[in-house]
PDB file of N, CA and C in Angstrom:
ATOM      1  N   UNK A   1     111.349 -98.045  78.843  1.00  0.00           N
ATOM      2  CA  UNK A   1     111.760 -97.349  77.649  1.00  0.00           C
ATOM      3  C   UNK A   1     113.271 -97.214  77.623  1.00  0.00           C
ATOM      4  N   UNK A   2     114.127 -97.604  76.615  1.00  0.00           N
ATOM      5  CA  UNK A   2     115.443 -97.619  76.119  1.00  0.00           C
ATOM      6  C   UNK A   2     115.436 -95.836  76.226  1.00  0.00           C
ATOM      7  N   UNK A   3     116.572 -95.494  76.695  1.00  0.00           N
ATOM      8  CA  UNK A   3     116.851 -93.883  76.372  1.00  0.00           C
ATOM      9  C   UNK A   3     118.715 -93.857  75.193  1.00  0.00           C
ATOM     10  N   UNK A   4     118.923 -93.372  74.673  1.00  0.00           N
ATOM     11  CA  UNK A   4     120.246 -93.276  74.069  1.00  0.00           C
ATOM     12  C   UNK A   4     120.841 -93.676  74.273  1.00  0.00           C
ATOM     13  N   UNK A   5     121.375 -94.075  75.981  1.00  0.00           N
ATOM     14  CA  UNK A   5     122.201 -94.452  76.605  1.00  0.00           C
ATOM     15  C   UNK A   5     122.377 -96.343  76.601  1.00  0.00           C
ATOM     16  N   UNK A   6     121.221 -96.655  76.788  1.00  0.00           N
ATOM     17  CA  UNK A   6     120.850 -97.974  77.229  1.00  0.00           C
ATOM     18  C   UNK A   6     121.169 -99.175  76.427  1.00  0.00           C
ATOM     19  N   UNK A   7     122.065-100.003  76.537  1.00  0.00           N
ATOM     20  CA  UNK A   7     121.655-101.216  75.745  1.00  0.00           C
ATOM     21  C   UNK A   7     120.516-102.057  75.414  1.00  0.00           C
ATOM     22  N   UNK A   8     120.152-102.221  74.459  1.00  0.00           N
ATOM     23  CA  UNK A   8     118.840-103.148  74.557  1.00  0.00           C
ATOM     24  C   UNK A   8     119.621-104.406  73.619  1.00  0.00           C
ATOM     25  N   UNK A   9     119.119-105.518  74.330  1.00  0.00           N
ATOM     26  CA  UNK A   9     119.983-107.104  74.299  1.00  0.00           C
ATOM     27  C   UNK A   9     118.496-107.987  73.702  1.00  0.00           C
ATOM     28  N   UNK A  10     118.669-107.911  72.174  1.00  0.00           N
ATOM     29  CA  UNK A  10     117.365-109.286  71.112  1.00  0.00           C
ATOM     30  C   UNK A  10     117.430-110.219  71.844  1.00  0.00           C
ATOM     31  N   UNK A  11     116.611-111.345  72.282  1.00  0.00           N
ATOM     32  CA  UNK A  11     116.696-112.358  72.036  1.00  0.00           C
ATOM     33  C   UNK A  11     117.368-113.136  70.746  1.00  0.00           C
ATOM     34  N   UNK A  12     118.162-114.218  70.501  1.00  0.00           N
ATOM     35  CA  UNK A  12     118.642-114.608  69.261  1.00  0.00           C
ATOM     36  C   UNK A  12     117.744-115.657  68.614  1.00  0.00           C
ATOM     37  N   UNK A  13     117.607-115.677  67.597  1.00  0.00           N
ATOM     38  CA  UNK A  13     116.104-116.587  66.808  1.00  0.00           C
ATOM     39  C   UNK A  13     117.251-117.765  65.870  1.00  0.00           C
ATOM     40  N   UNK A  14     118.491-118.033  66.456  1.00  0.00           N
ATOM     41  CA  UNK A  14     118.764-118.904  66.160  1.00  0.00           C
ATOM     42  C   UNK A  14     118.721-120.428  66.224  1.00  0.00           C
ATOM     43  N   UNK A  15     118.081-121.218  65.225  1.00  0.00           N
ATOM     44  CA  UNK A  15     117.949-122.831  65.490  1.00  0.00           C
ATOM     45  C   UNK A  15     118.030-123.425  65.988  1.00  0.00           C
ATOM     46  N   UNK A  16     119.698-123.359  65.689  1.00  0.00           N
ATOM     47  CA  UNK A  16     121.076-124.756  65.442  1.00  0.00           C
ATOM     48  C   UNK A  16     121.317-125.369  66.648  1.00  0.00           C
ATOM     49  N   UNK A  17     120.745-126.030  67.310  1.00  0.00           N
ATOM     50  CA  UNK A  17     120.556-126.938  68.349  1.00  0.00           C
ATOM     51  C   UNK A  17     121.144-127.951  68.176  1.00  0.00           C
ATOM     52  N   UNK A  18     122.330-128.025  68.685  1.00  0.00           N
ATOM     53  CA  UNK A  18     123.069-129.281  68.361  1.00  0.00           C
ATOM     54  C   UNK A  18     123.826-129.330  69.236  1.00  0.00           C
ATOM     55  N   UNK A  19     123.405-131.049  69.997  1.00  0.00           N
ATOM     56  CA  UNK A  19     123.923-131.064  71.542  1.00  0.00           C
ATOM     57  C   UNK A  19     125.571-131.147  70.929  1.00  0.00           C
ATOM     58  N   UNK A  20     126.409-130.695  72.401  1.00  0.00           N
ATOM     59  CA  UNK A  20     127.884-130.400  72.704  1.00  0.00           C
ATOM     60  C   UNK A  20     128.573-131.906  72.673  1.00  0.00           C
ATOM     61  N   UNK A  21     127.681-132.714  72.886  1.00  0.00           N
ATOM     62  CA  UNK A  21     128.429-134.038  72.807  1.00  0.00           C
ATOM     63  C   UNK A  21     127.380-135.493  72.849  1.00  0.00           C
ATOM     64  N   UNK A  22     127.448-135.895  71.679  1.00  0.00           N
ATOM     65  CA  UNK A  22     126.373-136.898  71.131  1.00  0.00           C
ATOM     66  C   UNK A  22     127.352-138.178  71.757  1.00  0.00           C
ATOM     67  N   UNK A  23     126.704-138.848  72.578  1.00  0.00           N
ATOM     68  CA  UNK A  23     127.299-140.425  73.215  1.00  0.00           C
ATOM     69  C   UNK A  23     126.866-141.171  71.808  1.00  0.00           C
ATOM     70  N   UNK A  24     127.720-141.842  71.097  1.00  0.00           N
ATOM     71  CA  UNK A  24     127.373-142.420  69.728  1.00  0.00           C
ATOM     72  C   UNK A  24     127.756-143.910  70.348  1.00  0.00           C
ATOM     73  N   UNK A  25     126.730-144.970  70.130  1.00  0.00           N
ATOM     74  CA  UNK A  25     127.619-146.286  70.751  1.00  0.00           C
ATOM     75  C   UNK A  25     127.191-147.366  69.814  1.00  0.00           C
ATOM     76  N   UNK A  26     126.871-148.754  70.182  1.00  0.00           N
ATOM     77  CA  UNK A  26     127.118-149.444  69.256  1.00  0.00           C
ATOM     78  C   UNK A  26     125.127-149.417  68.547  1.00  0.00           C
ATOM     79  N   UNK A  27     124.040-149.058  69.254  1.00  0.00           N
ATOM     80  CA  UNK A  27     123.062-148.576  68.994  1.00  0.00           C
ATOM     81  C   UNK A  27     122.683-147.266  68.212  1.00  0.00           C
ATOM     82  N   UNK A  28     121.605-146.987  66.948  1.00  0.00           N
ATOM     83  CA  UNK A  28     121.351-145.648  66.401  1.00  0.00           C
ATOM     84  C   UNK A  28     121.077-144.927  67.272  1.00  0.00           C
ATOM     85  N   UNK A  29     121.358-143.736  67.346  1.00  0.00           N
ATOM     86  CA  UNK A  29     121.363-142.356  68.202  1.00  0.00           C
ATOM     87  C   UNK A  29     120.077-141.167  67.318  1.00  0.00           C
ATOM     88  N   UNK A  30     119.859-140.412  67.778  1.00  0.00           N
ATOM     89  CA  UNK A  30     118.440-139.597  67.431  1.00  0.00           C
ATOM     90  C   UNK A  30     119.955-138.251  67.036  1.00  0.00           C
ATOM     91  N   UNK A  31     120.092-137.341  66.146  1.00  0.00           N
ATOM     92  CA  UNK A  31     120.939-136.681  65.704  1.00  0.00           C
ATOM     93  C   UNK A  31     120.025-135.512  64.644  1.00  0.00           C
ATOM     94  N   UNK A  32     120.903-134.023  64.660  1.00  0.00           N
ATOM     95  CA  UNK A  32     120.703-133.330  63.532  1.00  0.00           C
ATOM     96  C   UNK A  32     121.969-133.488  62.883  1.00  0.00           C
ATOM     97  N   UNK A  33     121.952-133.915  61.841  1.00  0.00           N
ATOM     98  CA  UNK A  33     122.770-133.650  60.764  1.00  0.00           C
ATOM     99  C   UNK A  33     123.285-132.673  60.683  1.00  0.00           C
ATOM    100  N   UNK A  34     124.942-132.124  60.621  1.00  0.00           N
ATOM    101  CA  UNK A  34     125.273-130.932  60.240  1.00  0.00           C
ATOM    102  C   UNK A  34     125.745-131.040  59.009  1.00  0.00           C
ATOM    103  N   UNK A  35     125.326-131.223  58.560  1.00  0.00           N
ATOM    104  CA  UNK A  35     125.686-131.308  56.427  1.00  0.00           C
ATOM    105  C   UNK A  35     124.122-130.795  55.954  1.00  0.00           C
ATOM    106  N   UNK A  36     123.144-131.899  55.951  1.00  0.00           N
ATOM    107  CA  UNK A  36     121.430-131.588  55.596  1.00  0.00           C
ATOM    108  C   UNK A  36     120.562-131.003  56.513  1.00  0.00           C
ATOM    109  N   UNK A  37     120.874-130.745  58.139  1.00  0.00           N
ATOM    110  CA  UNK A  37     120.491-130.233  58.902  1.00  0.00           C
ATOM    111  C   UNK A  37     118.315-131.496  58.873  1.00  0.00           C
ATOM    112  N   UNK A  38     118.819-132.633  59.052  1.00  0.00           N
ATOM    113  CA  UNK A  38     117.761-133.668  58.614  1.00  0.00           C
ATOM    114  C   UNK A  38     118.100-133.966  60.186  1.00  0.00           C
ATOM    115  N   UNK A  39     116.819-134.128  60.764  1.00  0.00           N
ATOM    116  CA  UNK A  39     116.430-134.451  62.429  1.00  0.00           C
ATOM    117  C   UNK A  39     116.038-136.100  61.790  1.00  0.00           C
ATOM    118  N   UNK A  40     116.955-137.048  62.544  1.00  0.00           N
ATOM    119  CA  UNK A  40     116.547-138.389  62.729  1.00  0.00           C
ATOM    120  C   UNK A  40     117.836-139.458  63.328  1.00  0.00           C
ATOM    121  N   UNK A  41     116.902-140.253  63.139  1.00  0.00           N
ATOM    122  CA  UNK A  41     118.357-141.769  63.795  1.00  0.00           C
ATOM    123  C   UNK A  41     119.355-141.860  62.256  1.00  0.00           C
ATOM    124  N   UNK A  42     120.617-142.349  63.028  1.00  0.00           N
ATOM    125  CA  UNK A  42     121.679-142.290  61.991  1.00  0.00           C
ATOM    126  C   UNK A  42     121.149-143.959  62.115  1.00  0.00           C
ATOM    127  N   UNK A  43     122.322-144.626  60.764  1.00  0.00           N
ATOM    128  CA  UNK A  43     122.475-145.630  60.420  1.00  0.00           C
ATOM    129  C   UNK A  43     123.800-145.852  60.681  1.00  0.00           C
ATOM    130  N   UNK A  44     123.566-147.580  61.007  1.00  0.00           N
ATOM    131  CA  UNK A  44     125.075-148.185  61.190  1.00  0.00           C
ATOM    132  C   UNK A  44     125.828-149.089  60.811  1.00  0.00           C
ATOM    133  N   UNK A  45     126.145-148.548  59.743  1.00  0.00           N
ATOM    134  CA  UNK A  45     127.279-149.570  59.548  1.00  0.00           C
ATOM    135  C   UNK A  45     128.542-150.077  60.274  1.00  0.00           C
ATOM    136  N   UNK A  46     129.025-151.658  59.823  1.00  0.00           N
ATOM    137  CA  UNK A  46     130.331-152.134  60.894  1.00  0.00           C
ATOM    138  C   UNK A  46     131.781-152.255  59.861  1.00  0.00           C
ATOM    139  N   UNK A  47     132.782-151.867  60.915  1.00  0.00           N
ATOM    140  CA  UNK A  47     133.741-151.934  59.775  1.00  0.00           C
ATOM    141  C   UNK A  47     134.395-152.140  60.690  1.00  0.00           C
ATOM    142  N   UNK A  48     135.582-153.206  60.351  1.00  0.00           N
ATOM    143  CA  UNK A  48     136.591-154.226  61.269  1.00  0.00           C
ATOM    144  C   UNK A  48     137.492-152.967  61.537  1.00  0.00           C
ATOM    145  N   UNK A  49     137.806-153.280  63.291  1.00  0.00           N
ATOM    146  CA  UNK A  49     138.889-152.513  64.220  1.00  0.00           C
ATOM    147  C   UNK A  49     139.926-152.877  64.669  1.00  0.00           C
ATOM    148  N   UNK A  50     140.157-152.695  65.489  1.00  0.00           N
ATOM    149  CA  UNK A  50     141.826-152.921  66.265  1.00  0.00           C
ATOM    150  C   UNK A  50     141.153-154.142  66.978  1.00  0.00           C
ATOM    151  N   UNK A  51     139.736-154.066  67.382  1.00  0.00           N
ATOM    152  CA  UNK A  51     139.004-154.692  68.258  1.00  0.00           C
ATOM    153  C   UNK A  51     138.929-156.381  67.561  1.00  0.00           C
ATOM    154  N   UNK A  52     138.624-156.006  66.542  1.00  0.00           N
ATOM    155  CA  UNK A  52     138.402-157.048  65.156  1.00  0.00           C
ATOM    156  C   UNK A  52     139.607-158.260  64.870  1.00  0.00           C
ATOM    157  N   UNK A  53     140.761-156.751  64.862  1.00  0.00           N
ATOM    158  CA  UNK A  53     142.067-157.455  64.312  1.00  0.00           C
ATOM    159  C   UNK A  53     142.978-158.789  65.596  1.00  0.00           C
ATOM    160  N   UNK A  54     142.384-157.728  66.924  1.00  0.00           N
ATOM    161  CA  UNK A  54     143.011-158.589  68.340  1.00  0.00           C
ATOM    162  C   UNK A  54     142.077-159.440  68.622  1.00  0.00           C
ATOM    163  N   UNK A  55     141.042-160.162  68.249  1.00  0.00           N
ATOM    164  CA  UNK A  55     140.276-160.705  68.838  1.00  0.00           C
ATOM    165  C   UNK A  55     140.907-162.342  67.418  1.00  0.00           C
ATOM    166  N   UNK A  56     141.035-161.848  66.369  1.00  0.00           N
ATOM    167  CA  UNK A  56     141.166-162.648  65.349  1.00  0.00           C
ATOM    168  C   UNK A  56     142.780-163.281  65.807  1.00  0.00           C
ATOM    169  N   UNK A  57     143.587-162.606  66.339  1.00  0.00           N
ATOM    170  CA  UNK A  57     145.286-162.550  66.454  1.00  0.00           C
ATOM    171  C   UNK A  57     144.688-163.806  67.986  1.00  0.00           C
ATOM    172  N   UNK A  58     143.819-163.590  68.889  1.00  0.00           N
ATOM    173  CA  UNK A  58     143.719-164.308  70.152  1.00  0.00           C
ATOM    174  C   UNK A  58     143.533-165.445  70.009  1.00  0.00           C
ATOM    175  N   UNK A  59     142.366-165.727  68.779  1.00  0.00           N
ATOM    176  CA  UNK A  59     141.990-167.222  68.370  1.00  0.00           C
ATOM    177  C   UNK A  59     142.912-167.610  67.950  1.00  0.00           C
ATOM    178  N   UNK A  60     143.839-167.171  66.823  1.00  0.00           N
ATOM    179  CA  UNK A  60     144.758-167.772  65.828  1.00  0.00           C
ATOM    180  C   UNK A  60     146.096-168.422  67.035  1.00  0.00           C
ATOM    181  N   UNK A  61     146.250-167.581  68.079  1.00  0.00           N
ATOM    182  CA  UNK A  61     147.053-168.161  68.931  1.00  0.00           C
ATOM    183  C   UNK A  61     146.464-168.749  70.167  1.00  0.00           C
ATOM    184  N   UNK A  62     145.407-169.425  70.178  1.00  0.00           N
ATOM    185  CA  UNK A  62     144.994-170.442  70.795  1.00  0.00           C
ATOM    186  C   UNK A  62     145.061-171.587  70.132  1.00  0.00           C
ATOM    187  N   UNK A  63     145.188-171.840  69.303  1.00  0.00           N
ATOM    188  CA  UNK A  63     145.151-172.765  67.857  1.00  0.00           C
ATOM    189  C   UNK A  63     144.150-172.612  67.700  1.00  0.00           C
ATOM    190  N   UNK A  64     143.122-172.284  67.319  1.00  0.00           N
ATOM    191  CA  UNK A  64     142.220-172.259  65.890  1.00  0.00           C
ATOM    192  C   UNK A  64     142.353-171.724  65.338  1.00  0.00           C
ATOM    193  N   UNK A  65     143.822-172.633  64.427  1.00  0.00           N
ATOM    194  CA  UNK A  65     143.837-171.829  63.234  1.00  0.00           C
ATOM    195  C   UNK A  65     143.395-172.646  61.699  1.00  0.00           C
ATOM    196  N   UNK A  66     142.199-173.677  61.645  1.00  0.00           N
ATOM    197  CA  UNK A  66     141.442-173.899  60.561  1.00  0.00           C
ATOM    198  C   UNK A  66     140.445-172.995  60.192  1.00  0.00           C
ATOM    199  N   UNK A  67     140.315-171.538  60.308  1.00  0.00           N
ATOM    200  CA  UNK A  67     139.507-171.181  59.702  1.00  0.00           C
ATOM    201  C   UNK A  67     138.736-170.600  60.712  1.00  0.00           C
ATOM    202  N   UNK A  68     138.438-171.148  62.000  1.00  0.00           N
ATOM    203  CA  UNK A  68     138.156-170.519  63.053  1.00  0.00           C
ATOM    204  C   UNK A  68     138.378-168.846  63.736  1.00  0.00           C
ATOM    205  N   UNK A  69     140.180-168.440  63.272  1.00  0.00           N
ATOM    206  CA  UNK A  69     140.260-167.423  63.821  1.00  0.00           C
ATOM    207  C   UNK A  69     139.489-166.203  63.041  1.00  0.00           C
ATOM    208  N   UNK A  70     138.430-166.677  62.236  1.00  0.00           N
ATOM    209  CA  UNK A  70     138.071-165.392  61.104  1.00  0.00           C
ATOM    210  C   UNK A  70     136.562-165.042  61.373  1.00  0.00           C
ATOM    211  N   UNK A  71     136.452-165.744  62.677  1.00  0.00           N
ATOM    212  CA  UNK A  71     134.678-165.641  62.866  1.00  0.00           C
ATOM    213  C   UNK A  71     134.543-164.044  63.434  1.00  0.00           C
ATOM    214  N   UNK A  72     135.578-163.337  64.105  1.00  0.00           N
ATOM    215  CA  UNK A  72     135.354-161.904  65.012  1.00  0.00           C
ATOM    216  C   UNK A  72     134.798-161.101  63.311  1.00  0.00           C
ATOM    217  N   UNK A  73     135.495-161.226  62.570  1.00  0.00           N
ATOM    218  CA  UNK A  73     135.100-160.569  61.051  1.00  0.00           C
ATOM    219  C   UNK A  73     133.476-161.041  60.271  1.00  0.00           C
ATOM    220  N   UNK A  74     132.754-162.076  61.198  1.00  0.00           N
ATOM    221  CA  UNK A  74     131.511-162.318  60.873  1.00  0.00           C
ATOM    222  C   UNK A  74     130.772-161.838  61.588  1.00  0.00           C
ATOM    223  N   UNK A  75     131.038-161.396  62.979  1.00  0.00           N
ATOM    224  CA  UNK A  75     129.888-160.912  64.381  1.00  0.00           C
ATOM    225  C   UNK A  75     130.258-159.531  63.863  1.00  0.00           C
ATOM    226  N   UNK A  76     129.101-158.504  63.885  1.00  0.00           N
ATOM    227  CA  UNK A  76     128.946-157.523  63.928  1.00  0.00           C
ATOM    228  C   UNK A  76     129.571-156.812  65.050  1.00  0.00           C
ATOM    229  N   UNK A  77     129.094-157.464  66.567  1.00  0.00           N
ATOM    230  CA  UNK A  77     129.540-157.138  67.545  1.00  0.00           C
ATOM    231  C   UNK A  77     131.042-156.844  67.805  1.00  0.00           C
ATOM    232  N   UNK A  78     131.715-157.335  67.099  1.00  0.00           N
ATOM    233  CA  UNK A  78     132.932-157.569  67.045  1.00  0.00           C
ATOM    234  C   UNK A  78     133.691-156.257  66.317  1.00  0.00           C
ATOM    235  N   UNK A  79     132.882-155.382  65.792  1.00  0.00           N
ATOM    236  CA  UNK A  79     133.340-154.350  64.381  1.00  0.00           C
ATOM    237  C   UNK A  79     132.926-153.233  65.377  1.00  0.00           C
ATOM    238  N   UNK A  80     133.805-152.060  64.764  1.00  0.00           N
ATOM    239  CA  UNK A  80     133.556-151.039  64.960  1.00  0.00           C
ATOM    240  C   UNK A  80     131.964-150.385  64.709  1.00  0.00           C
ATOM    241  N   UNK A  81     131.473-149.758  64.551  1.00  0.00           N
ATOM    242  CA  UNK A  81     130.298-148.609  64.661  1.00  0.00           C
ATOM    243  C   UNK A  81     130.098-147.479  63.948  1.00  0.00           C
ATOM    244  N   UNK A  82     130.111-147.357  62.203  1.00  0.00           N
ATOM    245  CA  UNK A  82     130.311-146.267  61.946  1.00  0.00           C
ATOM    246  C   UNK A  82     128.570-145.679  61.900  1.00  0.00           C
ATOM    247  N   UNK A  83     128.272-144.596  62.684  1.00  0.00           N
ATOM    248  CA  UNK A  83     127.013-143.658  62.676  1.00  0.00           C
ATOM    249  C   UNK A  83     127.324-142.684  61.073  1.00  0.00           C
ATOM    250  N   UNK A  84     126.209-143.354  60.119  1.00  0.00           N
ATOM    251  CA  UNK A  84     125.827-141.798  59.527  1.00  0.00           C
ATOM    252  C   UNK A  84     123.957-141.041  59.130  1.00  0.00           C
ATOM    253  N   UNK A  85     124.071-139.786  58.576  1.00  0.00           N
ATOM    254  CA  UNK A  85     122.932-139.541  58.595  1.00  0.00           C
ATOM    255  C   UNK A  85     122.219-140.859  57.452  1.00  0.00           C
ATOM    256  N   UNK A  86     121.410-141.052  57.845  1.00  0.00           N
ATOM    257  CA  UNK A  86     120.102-141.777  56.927  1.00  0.00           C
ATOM    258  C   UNK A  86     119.584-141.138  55.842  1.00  0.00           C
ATOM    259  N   UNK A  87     119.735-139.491  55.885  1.00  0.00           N
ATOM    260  CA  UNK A  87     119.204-139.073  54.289  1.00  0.00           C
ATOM    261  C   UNK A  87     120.124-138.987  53.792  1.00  0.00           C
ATOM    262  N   UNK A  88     122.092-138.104  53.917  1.00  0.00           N
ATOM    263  CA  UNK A  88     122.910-137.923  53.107  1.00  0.00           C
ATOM    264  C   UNK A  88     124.067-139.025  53.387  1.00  0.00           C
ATOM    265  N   UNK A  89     123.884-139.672  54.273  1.00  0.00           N
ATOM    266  CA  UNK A  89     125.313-140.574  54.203  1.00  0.00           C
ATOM    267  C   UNK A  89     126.115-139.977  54.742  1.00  0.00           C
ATOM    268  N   UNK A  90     126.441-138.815  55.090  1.00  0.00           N
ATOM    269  CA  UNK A  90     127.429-137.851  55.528  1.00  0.00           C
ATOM    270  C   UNK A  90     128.130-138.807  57.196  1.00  0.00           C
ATOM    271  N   UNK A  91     129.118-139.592  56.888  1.00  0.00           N
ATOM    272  CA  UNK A  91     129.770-139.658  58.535  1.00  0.00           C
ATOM    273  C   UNK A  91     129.292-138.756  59.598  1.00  0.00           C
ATOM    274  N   UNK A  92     128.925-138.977  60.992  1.00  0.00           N
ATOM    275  CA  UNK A  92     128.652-138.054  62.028  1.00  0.00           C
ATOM    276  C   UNK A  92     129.281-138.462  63.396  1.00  0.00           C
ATOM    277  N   UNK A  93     129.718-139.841  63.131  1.00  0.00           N
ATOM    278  CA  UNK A  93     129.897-140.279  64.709  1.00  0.00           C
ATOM    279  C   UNK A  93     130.992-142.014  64.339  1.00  0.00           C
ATOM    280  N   UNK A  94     131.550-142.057  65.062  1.00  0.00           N
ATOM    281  CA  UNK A  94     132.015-143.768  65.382  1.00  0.00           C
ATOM    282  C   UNK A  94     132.103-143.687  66.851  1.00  0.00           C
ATOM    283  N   UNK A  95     131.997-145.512  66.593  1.00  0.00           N
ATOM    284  CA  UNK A  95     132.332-145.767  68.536  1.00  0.00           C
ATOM    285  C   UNK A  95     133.088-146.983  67.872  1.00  0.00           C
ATOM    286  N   UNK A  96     134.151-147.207  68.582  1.00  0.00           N
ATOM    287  CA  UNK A  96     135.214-147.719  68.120  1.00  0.00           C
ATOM    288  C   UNK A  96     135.708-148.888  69.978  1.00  0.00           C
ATOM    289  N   UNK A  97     135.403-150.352  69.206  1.00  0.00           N
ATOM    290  CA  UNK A  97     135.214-150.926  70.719  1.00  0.00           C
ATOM    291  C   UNK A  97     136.382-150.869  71.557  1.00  0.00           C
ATOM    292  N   UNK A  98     137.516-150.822  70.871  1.00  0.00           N
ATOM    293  CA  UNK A  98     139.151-151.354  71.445  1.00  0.00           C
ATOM    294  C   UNK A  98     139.127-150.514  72.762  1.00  0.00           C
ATOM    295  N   UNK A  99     138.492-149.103  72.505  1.00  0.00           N
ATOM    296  CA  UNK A  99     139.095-148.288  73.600  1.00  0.00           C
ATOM    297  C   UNK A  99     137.793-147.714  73.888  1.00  0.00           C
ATOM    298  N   UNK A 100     136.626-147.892  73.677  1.00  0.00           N
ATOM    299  CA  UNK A 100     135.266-147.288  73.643  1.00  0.00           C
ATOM    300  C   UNK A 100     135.343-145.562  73.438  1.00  0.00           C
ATOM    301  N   UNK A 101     136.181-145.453  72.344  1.00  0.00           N
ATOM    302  CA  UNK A 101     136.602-144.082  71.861  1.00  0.00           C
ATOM    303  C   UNK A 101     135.335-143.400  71.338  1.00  0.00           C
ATOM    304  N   UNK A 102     134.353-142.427  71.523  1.00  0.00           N
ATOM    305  CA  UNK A 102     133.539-142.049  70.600  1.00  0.00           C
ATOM    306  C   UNK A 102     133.987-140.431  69.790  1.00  0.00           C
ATOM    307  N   UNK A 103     134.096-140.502  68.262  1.00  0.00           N
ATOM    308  CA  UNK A 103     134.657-139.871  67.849  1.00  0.00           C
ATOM    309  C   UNK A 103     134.165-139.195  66.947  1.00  0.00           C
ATOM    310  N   UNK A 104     133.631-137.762  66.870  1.00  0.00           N
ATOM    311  CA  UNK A 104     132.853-136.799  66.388  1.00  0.00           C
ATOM    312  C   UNK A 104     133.722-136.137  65.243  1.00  0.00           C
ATOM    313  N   UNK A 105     133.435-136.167  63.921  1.00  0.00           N
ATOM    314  CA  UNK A 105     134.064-135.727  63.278  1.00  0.00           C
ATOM    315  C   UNK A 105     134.044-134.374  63.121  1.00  0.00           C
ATOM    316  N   UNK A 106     132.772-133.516  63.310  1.00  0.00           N
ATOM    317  CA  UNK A 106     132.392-132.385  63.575  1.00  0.00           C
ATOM    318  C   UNK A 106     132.668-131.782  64.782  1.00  0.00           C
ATOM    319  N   UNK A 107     133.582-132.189  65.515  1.00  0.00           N
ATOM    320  CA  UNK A 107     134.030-131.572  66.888  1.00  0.00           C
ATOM    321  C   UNK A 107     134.589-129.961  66.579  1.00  0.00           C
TER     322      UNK A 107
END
Protein backbone atom coordinates (compact mmCIF):
# COMPACT_ATOMS: atom_id res chain seq x y z
CA UNK A 1 0.00 0.00 0.00
CA UNK A 2 1.29 3.58 -1.23
CA UNK A 3 1.06 5.85 2.05
CA UNK A 4 1.33 9.91 1.23
CA UNK A 5 4.73 9.72 1.30
CA UNK A 6 5.55 7.11 -1.38
CA UNK A 7 6.11 7.37 -4.98
CA UNK A 8 4.19 5.11 -7.04
CA UNK A 9 6.08 4.76 -10.70
CA UNK A 10 2.96 3.59 -13.96
CA UNK A 11 4.25 1.52 -16.15
CA UNK A 12 4.27 3.69 -19.59
CA UNK A 13 1.65 2.28 -22.33
CA UNK A 14 3.63 3.88 -24.85
CA UNK A 15 4.00 2.22 -28.54
CA UNK A 16 6.57 4.02 -30.46
CA UNK A 17 9.05 1.35 -30.91
CA UNK A 18 11.42 2.49 -33.12
CA UNK A 19 14.80 0.90 -33.20
CA UNK A 20 17.85 3.63 -32.33
CA UNK A 21 19.51 2.73 -35.49
CA UNK A 22 18.03 0.99 -38.65
CA UNK A 23 21.29 -0.59 -40.78
CA UNK A 24 19.56 0.57 -44.21
CA UNK A 25 21.76 -1.11 -47.11
CA UNK A 26 21.48 -1.84 -50.55
CA UNK A 27 18.49 -4.57 -49.64
CA UNK A 28 14.59 -3.55 -48.23
CA UNK A 29 14.74 -3.32 -44.48
CA UNK A 30 11.44 -4.25 -42.25
CA UNK A 31 10.76 -0.38 -40.72
CA UNK A 32 7.93 1.72 -38.83
CA UNK A 33 7.37 4.66 -40.60
CA UNK A 34 7.61 7.83 -38.65
CA UNK A 35 5.31 9.99 -40.86
CA UNK A 36 2.18 6.99 -41.21
CA UNK A 37 3.47 5.03 -38.36
CA UNK A 38 2.75 1.84 -41.31
CA UNK A 39 4.89 -1.44 -40.05
CA UNK A 40 6.53 -2.88 -43.35
CA UNK A 41 9.57 -3.19 -45.90
CA UNK A 42 10.53 0.15 -47.46
CA UNK A 43 11.06 0.42 -51.19
CA UNK A 44 14.09 1.17 -53.22
CA UNK A 45 14.77 3.25 -55.38
CA UNK A 46 18.49 4.05 -57.17
CA UNK A 47 19.74 7.37 -57.78
CA UNK A 48 23.35 8.03 -59.25
CA UNK A 49 26.27 8.90 -56.48
CA UNK A 50 29.67 10.00 -56.05
CA UNK A 51 29.94 6.14 -56.43
CA UNK A 52 28.19 6.45 -59.95
CA UNK A 53 30.00 9.61 -60.96
CA UNK A 54 33.82 7.88 -60.07
CA UNK A 55 33.20 4.74 -61.48
CA UNK A 56 31.96 6.56 -64.93
CA UNK A 57 35.26 9.25 -64.59
CA UNK A 58 37.50 5.50 -64.22
CA UNK A 59 36.17 4.05 -67.51
CA UNK A 60 36.28 7.33 -69.41
CA UNK A 61 40.03 7.39 -68.40
CA UNK A 62 40.85 4.02 -69.35
CA UNK A 63 39.67 4.85 -72.81
CA UNK A 64 36.30 3.75 -73.12
CA UNK A 65 35.28 6.54 -74.14
CA UNK A 66 32.62 5.32 -77.08
CA UNK A 67 29.88 5.20 -74.99
CA UNK A 68 31.18 2.64 -72.69
CA UNK A 69 31.96 4.97 -69.77
CA UNK A 70 27.99 5.37 -69.16
CA UNK A 71 27.22 1.72 -68.29
CA UNK A 72 27.87 2.45 -64.04
CA UNK A 73 24.45 4.76 -64.78
CA UNK A 74 22.71 1.43 -66.14
CA UNK A 75 23.70 -1.16 -63.10
CA UNK A 76 21.63 -0.48 -60.30
CA UNK A 77 24.42 -1.75 -58.25
CA UNK A 78 26.31 1.02 -59.11
CA UNK A 79 23.58 3.83 -57.62
CA UNK A 80 22.98 4.86 -54.47
CA UNK A 81 19.92 3.31 -52.27
CA UNK A 82 17.21 5.54 -51.55
CA UNK A 83 14.78 3.50 -48.69
CA UNK A 84 11.19 4.84 -48.51
CA UNK A 85 7.96 3.85 -46.80
CA UNK A 86 5.80 1.71 -49.36
CA UNK A 87 2.45 3.31 -48.22
CA UNK A 88 3.52 7.23 -48.05
CA UNK A 89 6.69 7.61 -49.99
CA UNK A 90 8.00 9.54 -47.12
CA UNK A 91 12.19 9.18 -47.40
CA UNK A 92 13.42 7.07 -44.23
CA UNK A 93 16.84 5.88 -44.96
CA UNK A 94 19.83 5.97 -47.82
CA UNK A 95 22.94 3.90 -48.05
CA UNK A 96 25.10 5.68 -50.16
CA UNK A 97 28.04 3.22 -51.69
CA UNK A 98 31.14 5.78 -51.99
CA UNK A 99 31.57 5.69 -48.26
CA UNK A 100 28.88 3.02 -47.11
CA UNK A 101 27.35 6.11 -45.27
CA UNK A 102 23.87 5.07 -43.89
CA UNK A 103 21.87 8.13 -43.41
CA UNK A 104 18.66 8.54 -41.31
CA UNK A 105 16.85 11.47 -41.97
CA UNK A 106 14.88 11.17 -38.80
CA UNK A 107 17.95 11.03 -36.59
Amino acid sequence: MATSGDIVVEPSTSTDVRPSKVQFGPDPVEIKCPECDEVGETEIFYQSGVFTYGLCLLLLFMGLWLGCFAIPFCVPRAKDCVHKCSKCETEVGRFRRYDKEISDPYR
